[in-house]
Protein backbone atom coordinates (compact mmCIF):
# COMPACT_ATOMS: atom_id res chain seq x y z
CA UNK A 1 12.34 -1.70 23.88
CA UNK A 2 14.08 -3.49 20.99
CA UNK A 3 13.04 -6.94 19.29
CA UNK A 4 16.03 -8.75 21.90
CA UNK A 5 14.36 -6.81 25.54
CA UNK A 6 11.31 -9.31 24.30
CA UNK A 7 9.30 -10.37 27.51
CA UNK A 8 7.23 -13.12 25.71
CA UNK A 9 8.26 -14.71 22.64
CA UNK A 10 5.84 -14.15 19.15
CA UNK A 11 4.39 -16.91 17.15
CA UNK A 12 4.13 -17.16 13.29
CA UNK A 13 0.33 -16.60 12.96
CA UNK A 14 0.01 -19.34 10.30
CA UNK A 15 -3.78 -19.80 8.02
CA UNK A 16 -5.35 -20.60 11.09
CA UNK A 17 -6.34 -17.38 12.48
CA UNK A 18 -7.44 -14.30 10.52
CA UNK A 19 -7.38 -10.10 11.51
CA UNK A 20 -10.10 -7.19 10.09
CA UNK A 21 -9.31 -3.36 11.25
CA UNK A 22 -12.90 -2.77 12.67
CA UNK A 23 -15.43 -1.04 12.03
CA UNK A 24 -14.78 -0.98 7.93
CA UNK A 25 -13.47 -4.68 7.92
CA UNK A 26 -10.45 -4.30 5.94
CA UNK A 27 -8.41 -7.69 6.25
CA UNK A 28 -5.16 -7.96 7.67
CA UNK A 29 -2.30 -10.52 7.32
CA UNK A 30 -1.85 -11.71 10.74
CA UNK A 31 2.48 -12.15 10.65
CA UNK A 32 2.38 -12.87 14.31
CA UNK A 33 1.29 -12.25 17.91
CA UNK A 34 2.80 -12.48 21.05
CA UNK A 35 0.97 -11.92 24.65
CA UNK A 36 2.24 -8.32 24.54
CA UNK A 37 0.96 -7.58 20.62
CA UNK A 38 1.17 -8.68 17.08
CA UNK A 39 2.21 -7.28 13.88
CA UNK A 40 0.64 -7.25 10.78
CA UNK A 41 0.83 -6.38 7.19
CA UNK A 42 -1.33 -3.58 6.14
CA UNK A 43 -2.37 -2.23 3.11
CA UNK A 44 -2.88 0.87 5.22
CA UNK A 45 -0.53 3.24 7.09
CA UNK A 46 -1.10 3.66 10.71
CA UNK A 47 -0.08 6.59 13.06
CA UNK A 48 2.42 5.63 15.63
CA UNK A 49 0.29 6.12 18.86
CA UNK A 50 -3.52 5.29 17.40
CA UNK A 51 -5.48 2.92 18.97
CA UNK A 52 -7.64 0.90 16.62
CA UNK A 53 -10.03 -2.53 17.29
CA UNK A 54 -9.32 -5.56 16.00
CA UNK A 55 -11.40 -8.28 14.77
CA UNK A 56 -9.43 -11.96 15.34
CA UNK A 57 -11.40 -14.88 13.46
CA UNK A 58 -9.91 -18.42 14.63
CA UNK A 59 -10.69 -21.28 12.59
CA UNK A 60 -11.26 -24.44 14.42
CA UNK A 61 -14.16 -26.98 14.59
CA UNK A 62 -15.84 -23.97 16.51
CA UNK A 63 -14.49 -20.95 15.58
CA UNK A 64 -13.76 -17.91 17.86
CA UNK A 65 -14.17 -14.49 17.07
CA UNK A 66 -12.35 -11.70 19.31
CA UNK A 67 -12.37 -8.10 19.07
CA UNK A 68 -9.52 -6.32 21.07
CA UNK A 69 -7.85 -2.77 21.08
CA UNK A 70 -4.22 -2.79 20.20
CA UNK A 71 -2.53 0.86 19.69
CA UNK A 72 0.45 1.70 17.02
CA UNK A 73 3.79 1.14 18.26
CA UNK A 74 5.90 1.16 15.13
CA UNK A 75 4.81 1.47 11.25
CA UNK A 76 6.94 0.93 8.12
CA UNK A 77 6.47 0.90 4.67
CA UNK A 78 7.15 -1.64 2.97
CA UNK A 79 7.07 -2.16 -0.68
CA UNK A 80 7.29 -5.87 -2.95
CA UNK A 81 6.25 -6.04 -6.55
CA UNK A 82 5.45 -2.58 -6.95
CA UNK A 83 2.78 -3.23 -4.16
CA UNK A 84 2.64 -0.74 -1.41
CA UNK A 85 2.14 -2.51 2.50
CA UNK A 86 3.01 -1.19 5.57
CA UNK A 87 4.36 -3.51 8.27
CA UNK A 88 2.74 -2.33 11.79
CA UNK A 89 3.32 -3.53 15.58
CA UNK A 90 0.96 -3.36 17.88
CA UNK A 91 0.10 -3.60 21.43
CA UNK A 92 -2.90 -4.65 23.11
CA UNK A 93 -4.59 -2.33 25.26
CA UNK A 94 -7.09 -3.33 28.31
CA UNK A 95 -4.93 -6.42 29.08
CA UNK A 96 -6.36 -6.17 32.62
CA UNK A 97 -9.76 -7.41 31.79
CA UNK A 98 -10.01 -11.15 32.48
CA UNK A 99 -11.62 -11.35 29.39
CA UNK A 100 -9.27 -10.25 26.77
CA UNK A 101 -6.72 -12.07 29.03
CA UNK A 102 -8.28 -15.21 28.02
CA UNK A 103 -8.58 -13.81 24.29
CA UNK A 104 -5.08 -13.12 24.04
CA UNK A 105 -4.17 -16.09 25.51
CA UNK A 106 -5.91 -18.09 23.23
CA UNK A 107 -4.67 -16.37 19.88
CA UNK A 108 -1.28 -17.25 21.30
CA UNK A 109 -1.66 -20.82 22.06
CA UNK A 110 -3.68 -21.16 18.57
CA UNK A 111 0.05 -19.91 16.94
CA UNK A 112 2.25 -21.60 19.32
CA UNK A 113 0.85 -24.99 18.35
């Protein structure tokens, strides 16, 4: 599938919502989700195929924390200032349960607005 086959449209993540790679809590920069996946800059690489859980904090007046299973669809280095970060898409996994259904669907309409 290439970035113009698109189902659903992504959303710039913006401050609002932050990412850890669970269990070892290494923070993410959330570059932006769709209700398919997200993609995010990494300072680690990631194997094409992995699935990994993910720990989404959104900041709000109550905040909401989600943890959902995405696996590796595409990874590429990518390197700025003599810094080394790897730009990785992902796509959720379990979408069938009602509950990360609602998860995702909130992330989305946190970045949409």
């Amino acid at each position: 599938m290439t970035s113009t086959d698109r189902l659903d449209p992504r959303y710039v993540a913006g401050s609002r919502i932050r990412c850890h790679l669970e269990p070892h809590d290494v923070a993410l920069i959330l570059v932006n989700v769709s209700r398919n996946g997200f993609l995010v800059r990494s300072p680690m690489k990631s194997r094409t195929g992995d699935v990994h859980r993910f720990r989404f904090i959104v900041e709000s007046e109550r905040d909401a924390i989600f943890i959902l299973a995405a696996r590796v669809v595409h990874c590429a280095e990518s390197v700025a200032n003599n810094v080394t970060q790897y730009l990785t898409s992902l796509e959720f996994v379990d979408t069938s349960s009602p509950v990360c259904q609602r998860a995702i669907a909130h992330l989305v309409t946190v970045a949409s607005n």
